[in-house]
PDB file of N, CA and C in Angstrom:
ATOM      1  N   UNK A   1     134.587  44.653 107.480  1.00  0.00           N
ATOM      2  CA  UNK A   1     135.257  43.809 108.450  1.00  0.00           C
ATOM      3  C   UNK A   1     135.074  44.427 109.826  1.00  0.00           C
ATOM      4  N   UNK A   2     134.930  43.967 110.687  1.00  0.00           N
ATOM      5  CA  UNK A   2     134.396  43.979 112.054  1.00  0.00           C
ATOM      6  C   UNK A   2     135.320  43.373 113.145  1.00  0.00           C
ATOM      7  N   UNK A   3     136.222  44.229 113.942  1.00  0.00           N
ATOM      8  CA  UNK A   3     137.496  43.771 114.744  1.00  0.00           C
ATOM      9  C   UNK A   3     137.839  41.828 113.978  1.00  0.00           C
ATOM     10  N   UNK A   4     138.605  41.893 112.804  1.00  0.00           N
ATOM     11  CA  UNK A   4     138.809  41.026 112.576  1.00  0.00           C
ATOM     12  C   UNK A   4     138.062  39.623 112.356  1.00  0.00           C
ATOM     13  N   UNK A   5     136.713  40.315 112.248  1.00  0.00           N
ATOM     14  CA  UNK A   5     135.820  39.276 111.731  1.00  0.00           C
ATOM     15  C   UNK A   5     135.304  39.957 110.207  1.00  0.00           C
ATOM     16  N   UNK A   6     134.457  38.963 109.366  1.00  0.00           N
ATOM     17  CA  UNK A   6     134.020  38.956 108.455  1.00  0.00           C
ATOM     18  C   UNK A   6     132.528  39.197 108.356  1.00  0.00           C
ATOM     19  N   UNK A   7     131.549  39.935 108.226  1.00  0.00           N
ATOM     20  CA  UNK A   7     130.414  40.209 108.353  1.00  0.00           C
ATOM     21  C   UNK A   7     129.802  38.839 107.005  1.00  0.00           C
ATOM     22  N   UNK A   8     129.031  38.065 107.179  1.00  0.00           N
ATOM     23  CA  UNK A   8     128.498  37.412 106.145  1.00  0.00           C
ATOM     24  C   UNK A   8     127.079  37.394 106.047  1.00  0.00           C
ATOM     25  N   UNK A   9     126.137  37.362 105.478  1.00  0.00           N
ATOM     26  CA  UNK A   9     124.734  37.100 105.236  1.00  0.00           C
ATOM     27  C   UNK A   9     124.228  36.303 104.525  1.00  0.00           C
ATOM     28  N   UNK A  10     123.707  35.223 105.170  1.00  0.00           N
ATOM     29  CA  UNK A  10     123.391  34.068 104.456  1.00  0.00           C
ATOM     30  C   UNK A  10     122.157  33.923 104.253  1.00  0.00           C
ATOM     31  N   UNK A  11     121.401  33.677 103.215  1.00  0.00           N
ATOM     32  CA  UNK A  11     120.005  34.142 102.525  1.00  0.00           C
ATOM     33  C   UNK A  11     119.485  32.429 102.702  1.00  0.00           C
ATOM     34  N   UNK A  12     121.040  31.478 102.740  1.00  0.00           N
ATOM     35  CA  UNK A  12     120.065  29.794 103.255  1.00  0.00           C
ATOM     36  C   UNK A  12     120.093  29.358 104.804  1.00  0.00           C
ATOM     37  N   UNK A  13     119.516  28.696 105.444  1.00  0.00           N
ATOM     38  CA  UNK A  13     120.229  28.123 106.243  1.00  0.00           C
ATOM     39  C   UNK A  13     120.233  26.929 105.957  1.00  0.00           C
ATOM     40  N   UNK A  14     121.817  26.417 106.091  1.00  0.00           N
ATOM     41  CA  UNK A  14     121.951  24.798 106.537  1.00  0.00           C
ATOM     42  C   UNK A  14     121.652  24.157 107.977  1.00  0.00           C
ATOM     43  N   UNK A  15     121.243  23.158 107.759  1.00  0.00           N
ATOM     44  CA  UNK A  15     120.162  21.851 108.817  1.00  0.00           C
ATOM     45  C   UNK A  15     120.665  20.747 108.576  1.00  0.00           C
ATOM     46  N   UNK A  16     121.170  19.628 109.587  1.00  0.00           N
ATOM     47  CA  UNK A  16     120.875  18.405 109.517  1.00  0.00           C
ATOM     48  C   UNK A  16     119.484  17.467 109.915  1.00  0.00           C
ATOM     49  N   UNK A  17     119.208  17.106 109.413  1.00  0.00           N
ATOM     50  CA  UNK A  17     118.344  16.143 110.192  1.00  0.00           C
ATOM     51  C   UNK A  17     118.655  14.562 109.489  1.00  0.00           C
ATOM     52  N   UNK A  18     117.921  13.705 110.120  1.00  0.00           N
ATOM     53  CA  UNK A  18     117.958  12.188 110.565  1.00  0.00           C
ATOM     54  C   UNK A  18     116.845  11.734 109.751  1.00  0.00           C
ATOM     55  N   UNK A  19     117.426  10.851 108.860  1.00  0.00           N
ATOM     56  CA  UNK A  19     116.064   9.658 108.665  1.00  0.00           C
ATOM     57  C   UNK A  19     116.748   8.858 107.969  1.00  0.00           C
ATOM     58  N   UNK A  20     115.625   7.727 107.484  1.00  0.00           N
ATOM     59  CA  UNK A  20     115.762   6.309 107.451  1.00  0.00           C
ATOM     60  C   UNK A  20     116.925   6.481 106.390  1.00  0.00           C
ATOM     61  N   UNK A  21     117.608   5.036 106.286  1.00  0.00           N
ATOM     62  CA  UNK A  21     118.788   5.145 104.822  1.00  0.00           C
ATOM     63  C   UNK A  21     118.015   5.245 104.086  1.00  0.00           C
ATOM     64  N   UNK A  22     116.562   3.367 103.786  1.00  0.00           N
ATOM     65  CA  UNK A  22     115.654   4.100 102.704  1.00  0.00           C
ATOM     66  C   UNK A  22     115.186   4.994 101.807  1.00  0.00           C
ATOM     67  N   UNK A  23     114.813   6.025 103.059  1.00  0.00           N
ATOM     68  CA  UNK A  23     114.008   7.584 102.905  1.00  0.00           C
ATOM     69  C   UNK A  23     115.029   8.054 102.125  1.00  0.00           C
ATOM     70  N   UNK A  24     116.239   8.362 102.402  1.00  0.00           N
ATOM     71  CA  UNK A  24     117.747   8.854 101.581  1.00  0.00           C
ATOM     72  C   UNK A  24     117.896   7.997 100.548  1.00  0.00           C
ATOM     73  N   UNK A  25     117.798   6.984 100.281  1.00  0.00           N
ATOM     74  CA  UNK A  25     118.218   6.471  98.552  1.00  0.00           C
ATOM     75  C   UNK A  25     117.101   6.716  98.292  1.00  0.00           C
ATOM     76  N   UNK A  26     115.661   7.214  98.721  1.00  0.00           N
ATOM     77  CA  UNK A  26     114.700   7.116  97.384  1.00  0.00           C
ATOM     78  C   UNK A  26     114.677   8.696  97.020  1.00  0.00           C
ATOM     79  N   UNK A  27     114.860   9.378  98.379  1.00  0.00           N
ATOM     80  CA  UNK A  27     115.319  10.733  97.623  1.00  0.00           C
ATOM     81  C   UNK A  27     116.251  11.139  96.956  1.00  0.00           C
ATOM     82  N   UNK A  28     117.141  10.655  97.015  1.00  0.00           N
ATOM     83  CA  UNK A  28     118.523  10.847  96.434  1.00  0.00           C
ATOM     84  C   UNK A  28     117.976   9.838  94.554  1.00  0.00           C
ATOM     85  N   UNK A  29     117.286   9.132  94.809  1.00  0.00           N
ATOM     86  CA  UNK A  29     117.205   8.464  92.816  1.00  0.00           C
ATOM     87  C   UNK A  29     115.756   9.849  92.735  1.00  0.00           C
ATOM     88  N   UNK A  30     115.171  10.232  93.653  1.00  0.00           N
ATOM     89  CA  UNK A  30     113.828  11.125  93.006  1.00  0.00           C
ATOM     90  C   UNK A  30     114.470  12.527  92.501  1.00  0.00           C
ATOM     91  N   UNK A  31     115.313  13.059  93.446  1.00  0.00           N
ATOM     92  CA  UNK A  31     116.695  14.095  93.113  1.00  0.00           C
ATOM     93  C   UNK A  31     116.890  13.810  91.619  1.00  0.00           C
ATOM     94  N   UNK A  32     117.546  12.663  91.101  1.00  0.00           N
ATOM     95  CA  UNK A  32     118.094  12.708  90.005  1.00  0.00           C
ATOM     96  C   UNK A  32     117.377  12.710  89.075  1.00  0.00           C
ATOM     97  N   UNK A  33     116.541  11.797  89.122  1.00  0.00           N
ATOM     98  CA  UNK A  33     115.317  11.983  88.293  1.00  0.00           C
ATOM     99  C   UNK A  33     114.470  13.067  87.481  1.00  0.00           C
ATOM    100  N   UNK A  34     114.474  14.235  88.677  1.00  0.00           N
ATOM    101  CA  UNK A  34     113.836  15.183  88.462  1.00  0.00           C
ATOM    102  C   UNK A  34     114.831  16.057  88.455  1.00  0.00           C
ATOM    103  N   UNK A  35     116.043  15.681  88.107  1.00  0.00           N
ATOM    104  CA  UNK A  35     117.260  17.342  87.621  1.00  0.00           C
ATOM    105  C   UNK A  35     117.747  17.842  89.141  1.00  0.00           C
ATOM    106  N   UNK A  36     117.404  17.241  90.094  1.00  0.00           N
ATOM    107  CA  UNK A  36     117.293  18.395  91.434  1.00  0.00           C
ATOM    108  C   UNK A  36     118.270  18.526  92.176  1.00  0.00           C
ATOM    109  N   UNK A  37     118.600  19.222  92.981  1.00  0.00           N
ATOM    110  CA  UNK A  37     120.023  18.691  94.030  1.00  0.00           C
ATOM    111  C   UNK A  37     119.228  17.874  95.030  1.00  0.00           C
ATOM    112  N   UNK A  38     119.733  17.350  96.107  1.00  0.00           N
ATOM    113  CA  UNK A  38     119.149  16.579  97.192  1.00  0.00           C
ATOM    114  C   UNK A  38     118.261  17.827  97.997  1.00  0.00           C
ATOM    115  N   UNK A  39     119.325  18.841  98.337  1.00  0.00           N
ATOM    116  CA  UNK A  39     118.352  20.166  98.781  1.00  0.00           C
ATOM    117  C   UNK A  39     116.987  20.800  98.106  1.00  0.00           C
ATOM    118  N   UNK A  40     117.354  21.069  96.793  1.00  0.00           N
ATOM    119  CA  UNK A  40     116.236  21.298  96.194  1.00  0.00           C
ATOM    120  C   UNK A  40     114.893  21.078  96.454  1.00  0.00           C
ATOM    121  N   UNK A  41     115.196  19.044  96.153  1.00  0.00           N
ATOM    122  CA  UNK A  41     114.030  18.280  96.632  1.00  0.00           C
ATOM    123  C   UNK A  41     113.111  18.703  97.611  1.00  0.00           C
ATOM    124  N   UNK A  42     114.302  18.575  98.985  1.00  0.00           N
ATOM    125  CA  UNK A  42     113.767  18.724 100.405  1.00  0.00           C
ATOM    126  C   UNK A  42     113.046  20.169 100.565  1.00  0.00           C
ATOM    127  N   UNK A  43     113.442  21.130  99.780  1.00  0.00           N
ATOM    128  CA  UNK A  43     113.000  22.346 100.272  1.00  0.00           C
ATOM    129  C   UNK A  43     111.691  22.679  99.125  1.00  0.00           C
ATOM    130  N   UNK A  44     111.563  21.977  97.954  1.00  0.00           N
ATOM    131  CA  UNK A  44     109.840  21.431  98.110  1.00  0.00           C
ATOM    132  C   UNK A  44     109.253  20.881  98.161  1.00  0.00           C
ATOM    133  N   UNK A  45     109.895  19.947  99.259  1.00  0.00           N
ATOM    134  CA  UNK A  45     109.014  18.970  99.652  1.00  0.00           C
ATOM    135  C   UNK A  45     108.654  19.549 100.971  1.00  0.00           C
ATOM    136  N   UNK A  46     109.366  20.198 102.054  1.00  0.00           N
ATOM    137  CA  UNK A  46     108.953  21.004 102.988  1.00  0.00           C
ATOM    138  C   UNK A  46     107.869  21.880 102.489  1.00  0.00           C
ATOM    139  N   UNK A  47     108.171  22.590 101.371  1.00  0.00           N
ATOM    140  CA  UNK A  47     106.989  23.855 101.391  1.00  0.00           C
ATOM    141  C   UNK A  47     105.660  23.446 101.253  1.00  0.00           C
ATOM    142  N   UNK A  48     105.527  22.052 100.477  1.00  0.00           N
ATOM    143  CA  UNK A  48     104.300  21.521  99.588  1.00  0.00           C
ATOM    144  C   UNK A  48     103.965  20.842 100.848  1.00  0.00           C
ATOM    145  N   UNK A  49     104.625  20.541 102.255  1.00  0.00           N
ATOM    146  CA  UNK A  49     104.110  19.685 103.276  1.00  0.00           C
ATOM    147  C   UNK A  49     103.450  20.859 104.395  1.00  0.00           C
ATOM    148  N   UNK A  50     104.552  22.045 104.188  1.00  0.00           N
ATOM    149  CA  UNK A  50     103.808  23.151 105.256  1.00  0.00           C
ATOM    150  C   UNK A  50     102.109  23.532 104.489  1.00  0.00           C
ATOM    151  N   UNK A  51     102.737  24.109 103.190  1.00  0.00           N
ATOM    152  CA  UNK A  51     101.219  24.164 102.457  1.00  0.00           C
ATOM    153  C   UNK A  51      99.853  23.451 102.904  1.00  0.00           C
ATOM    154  N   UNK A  52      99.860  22.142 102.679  1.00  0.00           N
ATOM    155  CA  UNK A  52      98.885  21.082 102.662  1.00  0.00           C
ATOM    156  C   UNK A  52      98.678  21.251 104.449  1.00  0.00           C
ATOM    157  N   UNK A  53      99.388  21.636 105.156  1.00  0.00           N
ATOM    158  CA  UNK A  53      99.080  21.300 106.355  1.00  0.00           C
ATOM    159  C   UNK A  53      98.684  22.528 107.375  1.00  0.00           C
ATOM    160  N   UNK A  54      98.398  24.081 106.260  1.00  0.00           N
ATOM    161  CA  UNK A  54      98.420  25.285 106.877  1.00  0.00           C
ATOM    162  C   UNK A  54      97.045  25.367 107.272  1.00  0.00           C
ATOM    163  N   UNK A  55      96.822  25.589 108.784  1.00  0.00           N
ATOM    164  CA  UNK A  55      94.875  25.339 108.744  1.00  0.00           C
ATOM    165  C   UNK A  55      94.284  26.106 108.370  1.00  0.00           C
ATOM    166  N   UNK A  56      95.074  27.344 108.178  1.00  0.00           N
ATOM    167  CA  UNK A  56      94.211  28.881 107.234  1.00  0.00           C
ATOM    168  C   UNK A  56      93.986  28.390 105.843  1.00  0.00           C
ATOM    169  N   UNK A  57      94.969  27.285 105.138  1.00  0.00           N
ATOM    170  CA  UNK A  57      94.328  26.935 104.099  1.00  0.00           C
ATOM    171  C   UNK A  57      93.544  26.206 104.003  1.00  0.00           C
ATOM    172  N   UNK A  58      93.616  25.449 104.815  1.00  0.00           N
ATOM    173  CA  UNK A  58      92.698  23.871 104.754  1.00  0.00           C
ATOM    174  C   UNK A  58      91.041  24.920 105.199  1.00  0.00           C
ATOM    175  N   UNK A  59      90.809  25.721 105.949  1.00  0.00           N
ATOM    176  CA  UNK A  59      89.886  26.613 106.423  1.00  0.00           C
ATOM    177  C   UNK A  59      89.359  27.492 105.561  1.00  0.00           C
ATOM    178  N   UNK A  60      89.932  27.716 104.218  1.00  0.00           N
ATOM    179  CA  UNK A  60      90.175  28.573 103.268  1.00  0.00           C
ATOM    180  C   UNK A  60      89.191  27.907 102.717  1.00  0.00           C
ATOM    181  N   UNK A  61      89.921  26.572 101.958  1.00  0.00           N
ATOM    182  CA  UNK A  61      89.251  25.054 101.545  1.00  0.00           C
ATOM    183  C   UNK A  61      87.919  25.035 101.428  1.00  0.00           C
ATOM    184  N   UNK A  62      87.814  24.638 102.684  1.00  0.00           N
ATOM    185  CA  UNK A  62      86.576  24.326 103.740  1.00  0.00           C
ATOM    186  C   UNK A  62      85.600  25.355 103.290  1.00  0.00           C
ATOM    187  N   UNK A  63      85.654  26.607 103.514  1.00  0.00           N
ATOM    188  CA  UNK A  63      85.170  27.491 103.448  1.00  0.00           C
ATOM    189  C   UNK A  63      84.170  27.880 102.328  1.00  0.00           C
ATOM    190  N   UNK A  64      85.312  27.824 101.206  1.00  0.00           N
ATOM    191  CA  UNK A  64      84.681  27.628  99.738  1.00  0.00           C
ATOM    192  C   UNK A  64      83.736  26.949  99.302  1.00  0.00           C
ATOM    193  N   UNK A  65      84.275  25.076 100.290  1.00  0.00           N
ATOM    194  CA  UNK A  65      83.214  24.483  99.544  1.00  0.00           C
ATOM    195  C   UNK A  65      81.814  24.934 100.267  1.00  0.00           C
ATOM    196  N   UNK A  66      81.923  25.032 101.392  1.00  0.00           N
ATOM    197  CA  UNK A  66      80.690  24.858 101.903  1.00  0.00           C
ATOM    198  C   UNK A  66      79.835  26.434 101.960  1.00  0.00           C
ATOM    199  N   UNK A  67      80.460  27.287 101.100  1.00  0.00           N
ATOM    200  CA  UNK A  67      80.169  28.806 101.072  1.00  0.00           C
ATOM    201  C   UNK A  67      78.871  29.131 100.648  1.00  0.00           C
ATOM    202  N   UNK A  68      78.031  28.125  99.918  1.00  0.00           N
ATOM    203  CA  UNK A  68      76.944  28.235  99.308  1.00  0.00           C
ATOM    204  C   UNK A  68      75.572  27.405 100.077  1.00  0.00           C
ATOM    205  N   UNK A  69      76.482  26.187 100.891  1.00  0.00           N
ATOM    206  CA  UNK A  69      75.498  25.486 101.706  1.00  0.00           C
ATOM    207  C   UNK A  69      74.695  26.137 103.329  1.00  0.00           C
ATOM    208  N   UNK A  70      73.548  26.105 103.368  1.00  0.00           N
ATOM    209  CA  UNK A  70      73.049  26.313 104.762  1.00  0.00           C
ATOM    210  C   UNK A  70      74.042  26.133 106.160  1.00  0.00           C
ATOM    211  N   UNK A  71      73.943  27.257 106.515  1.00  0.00           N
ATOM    212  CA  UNK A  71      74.664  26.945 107.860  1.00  0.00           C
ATOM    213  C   UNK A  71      73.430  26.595 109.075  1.00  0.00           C
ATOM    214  N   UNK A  72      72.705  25.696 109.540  1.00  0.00           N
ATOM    215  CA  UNK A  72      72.082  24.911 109.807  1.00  0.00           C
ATOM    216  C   UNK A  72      71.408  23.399 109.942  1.00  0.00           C
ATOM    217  N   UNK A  73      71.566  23.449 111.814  1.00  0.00           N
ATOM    218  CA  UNK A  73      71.698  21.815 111.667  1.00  0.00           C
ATOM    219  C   UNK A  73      70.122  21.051 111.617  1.00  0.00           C
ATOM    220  N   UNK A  74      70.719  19.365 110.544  1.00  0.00           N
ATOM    221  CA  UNK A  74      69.093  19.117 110.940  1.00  0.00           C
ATOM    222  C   UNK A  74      68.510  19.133 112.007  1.00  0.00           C
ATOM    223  N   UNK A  75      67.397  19.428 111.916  1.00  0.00           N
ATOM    224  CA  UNK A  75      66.545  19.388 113.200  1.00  0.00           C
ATOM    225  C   UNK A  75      66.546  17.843 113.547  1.00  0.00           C
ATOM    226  N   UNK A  76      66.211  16.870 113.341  1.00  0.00           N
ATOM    227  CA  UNK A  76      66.184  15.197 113.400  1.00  0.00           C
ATOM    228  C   UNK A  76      67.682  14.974 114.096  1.00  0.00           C
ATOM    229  N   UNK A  77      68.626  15.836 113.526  1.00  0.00           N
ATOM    230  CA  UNK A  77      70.060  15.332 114.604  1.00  0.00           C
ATOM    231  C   UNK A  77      69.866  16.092 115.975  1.00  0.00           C
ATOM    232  N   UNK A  78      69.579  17.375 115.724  1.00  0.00           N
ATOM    233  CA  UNK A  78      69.456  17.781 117.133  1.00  0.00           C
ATOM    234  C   UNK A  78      68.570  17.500 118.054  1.00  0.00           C
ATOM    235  N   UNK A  79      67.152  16.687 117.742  1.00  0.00           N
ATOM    236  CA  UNK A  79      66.544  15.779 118.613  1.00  0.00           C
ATOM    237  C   UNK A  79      67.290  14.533 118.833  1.00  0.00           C
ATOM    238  N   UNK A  80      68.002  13.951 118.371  1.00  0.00           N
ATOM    239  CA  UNK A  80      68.405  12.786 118.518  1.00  0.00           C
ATOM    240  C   UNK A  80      70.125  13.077 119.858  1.00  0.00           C
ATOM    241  N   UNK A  81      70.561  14.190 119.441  1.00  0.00           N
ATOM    242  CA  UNK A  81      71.513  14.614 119.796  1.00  0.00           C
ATOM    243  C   UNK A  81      71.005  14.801 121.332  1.00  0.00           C
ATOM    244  N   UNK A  82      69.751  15.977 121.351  1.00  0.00           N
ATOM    245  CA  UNK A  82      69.389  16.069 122.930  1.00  0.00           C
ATOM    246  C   UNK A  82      69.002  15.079 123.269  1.00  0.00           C
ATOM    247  N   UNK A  83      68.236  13.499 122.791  1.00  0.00           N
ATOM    248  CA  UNK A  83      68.095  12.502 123.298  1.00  0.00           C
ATOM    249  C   UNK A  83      68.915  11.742 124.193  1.00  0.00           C
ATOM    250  N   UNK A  84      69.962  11.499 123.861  1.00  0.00           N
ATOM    251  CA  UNK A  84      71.403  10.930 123.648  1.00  0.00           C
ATOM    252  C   UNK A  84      71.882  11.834 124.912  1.00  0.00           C
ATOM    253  N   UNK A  85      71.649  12.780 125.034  1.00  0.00           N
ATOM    254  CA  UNK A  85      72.036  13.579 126.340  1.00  0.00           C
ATOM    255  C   UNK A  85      72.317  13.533 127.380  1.00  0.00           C
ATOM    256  N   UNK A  86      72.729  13.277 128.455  1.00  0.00           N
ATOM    257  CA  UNK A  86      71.793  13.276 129.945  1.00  0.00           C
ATOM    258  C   UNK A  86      71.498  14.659 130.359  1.00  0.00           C
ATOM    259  N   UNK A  87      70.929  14.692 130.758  1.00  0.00           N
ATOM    260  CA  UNK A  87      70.467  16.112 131.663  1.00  0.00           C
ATOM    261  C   UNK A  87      71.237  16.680 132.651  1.00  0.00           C
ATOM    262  N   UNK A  88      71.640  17.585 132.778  1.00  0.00           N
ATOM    263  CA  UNK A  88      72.243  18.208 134.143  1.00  0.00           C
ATOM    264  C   UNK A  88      72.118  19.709 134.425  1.00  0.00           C
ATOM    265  N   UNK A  89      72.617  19.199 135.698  1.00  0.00           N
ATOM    266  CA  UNK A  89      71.916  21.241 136.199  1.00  0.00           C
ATOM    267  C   UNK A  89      73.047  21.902 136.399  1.00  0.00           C
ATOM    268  N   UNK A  90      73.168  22.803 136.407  1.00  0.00           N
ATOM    269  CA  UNK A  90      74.433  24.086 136.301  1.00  0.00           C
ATOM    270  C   UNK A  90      74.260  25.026 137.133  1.00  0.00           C
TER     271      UNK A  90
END
């Protein structure tokens, strides 16, 4: 105890946020559905949305697939590309 306060440590934080009623009854029947609390839901549905949207992964991704392919462009685009050009001086 701390001049009459209570030291606490909270390992969640609580948040409000705003959305549609919709959005709230379909989470609230997907909640039940799947055993979950309403929080539950939201907090993986946040992680699985940060996930999908982390560009080190999506880069990760990327990376893999194309890990085996030539890093080189056709030549036929890059004539067509300098075609397409205009010229200028610097």
């Amino acid at each position: 105890m701390l001049d009459g306060y209570t030291m606490v440590i909270l390992y969640r934080m609580k948040t409000a946020i705003s959305i549609p009623d919709a959005l709230h009854r379909s989470a609230d029947l997907a909640a039940k559905r799947m055993g979950l609390s309403r929080s539950e839901l939201y907090r993986r549905a946040l992680i699985a949305f940060l996930a999908m949207n982390d560009e080190r992964l999506i880069t990760e991704a990327l990376d893999e697939v194309y890990k085996d392919e030539p890093a080189r462009i056709d030549p036929v685009l890059v004539r067509m590309q300098d075609a397409s050009s205009p010229s200028e001086e610097w």
